[in-house]
Protein backbone atom coordinates (compact mmCIF):
# COMPACT_ATOMS: atom_id res chain seq x y z
CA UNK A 1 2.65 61.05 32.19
CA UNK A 2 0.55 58.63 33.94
CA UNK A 3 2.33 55.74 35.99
CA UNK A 4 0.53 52.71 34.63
CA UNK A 5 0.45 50.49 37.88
CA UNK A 6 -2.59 50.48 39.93
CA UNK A 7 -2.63 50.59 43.76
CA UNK A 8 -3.30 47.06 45.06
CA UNK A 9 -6.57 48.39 46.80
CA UNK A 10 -6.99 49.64 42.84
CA UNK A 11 -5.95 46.34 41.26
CA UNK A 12 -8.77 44.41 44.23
CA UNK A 13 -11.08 46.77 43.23
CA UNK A 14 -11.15 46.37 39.53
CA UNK A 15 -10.93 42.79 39.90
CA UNK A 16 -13.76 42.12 41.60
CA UNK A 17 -15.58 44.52 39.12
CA UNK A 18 -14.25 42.19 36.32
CA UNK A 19 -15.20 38.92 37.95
CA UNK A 20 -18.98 40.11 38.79
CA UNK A 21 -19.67 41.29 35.00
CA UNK A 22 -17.65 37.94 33.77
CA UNK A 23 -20.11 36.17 35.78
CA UNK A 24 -23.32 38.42 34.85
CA UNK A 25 -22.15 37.67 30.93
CA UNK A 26 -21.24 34.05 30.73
CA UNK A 27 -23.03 34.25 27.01
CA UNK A 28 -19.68 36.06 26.10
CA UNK A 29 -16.78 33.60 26.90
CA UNK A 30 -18.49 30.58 27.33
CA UNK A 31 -15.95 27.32 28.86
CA UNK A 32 -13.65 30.02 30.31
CA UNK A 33 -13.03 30.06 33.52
CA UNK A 34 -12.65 33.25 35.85
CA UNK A 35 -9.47 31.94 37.67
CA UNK A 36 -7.57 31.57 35.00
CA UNK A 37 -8.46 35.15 33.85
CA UNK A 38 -7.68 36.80 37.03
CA UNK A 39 -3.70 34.88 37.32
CA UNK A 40 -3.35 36.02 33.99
CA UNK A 41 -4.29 39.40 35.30
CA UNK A 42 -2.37 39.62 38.20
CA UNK A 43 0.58 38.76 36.25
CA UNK A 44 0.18 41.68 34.07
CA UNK A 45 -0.07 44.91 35.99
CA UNK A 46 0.40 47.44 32.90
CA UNK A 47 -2.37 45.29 31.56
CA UNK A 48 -4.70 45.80 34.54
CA UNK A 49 -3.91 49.30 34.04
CA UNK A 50 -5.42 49.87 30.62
CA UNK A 51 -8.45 47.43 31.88
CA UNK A 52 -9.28 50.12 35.03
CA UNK A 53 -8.90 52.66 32.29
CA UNK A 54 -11.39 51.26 29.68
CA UNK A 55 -13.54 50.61 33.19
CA UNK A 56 -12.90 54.30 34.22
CA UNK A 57 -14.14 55.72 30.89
CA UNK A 58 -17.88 53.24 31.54
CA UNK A 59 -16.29 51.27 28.47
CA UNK A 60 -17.38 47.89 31.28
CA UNK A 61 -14.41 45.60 30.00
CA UNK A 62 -15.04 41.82 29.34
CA UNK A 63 -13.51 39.17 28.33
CA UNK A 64 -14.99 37.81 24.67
CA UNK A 65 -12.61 35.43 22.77
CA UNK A 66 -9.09 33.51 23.86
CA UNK A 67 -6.73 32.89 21.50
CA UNK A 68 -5.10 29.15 22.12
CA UNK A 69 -2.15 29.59 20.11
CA UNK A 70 -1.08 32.99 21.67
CA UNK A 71 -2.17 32.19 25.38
CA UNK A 72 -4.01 35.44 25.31
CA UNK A 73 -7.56 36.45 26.83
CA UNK A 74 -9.27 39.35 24.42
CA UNK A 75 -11.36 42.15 26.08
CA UNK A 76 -13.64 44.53 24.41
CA UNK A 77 -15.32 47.25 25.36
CA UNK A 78 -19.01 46.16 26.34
CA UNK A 79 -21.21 49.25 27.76
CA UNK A 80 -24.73 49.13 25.95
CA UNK A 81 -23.17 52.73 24.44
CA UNK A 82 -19.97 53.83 23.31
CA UNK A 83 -17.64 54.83 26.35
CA UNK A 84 -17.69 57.98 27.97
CA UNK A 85 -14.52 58.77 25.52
CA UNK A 86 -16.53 60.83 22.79
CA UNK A 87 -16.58 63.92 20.75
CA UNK A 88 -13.36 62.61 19.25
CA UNK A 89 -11.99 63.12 16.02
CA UNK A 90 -10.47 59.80 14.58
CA UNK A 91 -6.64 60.92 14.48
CA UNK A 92 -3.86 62.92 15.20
CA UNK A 93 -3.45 64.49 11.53
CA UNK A 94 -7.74 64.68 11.60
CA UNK A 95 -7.54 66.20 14.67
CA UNK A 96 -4.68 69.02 13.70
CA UNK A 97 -6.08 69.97 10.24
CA UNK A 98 -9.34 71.58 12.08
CA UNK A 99 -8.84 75.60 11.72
CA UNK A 100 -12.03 75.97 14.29
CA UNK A 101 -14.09 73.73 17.33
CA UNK A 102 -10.57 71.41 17.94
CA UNK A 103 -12.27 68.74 19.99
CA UNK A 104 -10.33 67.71 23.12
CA UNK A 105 -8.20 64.86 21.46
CA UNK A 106 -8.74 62.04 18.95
CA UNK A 107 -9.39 58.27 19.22
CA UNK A 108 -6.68 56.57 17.58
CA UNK A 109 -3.95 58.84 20.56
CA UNK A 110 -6.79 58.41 23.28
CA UNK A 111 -6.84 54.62 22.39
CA UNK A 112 -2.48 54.51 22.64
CA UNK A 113 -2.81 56.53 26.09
CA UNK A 114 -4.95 54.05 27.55
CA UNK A 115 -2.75 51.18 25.99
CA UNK A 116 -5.49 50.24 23.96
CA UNK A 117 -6.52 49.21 20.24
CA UNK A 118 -9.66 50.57 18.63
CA UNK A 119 -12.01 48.09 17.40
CA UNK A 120 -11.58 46.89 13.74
CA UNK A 121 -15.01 46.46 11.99
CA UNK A 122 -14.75 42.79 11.96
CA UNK A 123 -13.88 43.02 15.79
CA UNK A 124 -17.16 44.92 16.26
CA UNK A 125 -19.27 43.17 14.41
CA UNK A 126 -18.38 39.68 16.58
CA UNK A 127 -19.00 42.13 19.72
CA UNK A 128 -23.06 43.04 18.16
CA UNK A 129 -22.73 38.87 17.95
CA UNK A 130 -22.84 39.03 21.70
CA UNK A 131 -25.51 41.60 22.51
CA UNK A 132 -26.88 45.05 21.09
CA UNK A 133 -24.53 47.82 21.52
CA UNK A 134 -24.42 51.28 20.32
CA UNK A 135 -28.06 51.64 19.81
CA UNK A 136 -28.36 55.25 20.55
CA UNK A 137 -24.36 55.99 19.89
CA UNK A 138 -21.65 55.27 17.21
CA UNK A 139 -18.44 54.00 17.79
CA UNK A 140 -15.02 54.68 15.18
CA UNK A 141 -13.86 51.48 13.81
CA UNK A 142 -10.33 51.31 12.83
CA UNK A 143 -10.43 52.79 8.81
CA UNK A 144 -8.32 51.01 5.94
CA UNK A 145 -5.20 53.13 4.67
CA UNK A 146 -7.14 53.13 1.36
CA UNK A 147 -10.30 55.49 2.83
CA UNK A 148 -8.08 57.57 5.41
CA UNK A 149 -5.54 58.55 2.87
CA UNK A 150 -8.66 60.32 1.21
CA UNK A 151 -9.38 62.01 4.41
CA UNK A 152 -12.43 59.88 5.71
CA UNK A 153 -12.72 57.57 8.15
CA UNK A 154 -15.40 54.80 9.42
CA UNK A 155 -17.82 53.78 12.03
CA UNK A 156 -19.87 51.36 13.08
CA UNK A 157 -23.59 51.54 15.10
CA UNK A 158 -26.72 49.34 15.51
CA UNK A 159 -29.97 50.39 14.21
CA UNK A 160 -33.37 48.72 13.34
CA UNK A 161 -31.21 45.24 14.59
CA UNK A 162 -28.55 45.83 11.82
CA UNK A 163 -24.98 47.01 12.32
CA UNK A 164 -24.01 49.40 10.02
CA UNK A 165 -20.72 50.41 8.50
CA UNK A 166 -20.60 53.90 7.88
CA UNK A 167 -18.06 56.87 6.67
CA UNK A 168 -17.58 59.97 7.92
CA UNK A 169 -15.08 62.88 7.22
CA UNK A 170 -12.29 61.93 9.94
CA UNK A 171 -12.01 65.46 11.22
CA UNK A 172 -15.46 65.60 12.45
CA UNK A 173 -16.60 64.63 15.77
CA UNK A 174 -19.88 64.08 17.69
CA UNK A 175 -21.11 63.93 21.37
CA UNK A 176 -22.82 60.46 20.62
CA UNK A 177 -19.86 59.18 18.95
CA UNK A 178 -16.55 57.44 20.87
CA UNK A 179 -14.54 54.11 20.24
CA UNK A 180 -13.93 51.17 21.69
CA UNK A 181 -11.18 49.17 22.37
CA UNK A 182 -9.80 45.42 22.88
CA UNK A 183 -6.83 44.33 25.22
CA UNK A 184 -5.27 41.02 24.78
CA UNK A 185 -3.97 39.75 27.79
């Protein structure tokens, strides 16, 4: 199992990386401020952990919402594609009814390694609020109880400057298709 504490040259690193795309992205958390961000940070190490994960995976972590009541800074995911975390089938029980072409692992497990949560539609589609993402790649969305009990599952892309909400038997997996995840922090 991985230890999920990052070196301090590891924790400097990652830092700066997160300040320079805060900075590049201001259009994403406007009236927050960086310093702020980065004590919170430094006051959570498992936290910084699953960031440099989601940043080690090209997922390019930012900051896009705060949450007053809780104290808590949200990150997404926010490379143009979906992470370099693909070819996943959505979960565990997806994942072990394959008989043939098991794919490495699955996103919901991935997403619980890297202490993560996959994206929930609504989640996503205040993320394609902020930019266009997932133009050439989908992304699984978390799926209702109601649609995975029946074996599917859901995800989300942008095409012809739409997002669209689609279904897709939760076993299957594709090499344009990942997740991505939010941290609150």
């Amino acid at each position: 199992m991985k230890k999920k504490q990052l070196t301090p040259e590891q924790s400097e690193a990652l830092l700066k990386a997160l300040q320079s795309r805060f900075e590049k992205n201001m259009n994403r958390h406007k009236g927050l401020k960086w310093e702020k961000i980065q004590t919170k940070l430094e006051s959570n190490p498992e936290k910084l952990w699953s960031l440099n994960e989601m940043e080690e995976t090209e997922g390019e972590p930012d900051v896009v919402d705060y949450n007053q009541k809780t104290d808590e800074y949200i990150f997404f995911d926010c490379s143009p594609e979906s992470p370099k975390r693909r070819s996943l089938c959505y979960d565990y029980p997806a994942w072990e009814s394959r008989k043939a072409n098991k794919p490495e692992s699955n996103a919901i497990d991935k997403a619980a390694e890297m202490g993560i949560e996959i994206l929930t539609e609504e989640q996503y589609r205040h993320l394609q609020e902020l930019g266009k993402f997932d133009q050439k790649t989908s992304s699984w969305v978390k799926t209702p109880p109601s649609i995975r009990e029946l074996g599917g599952a859901v995800f989300c892309d942008r095409r012809y400057n739409t997002v669209f909400y689609y279904h897709n038997g939760a076993d299957s997996y594709y090499a344009a298709r990942g997740f991505r995840g939010s941290l609150k922090v």
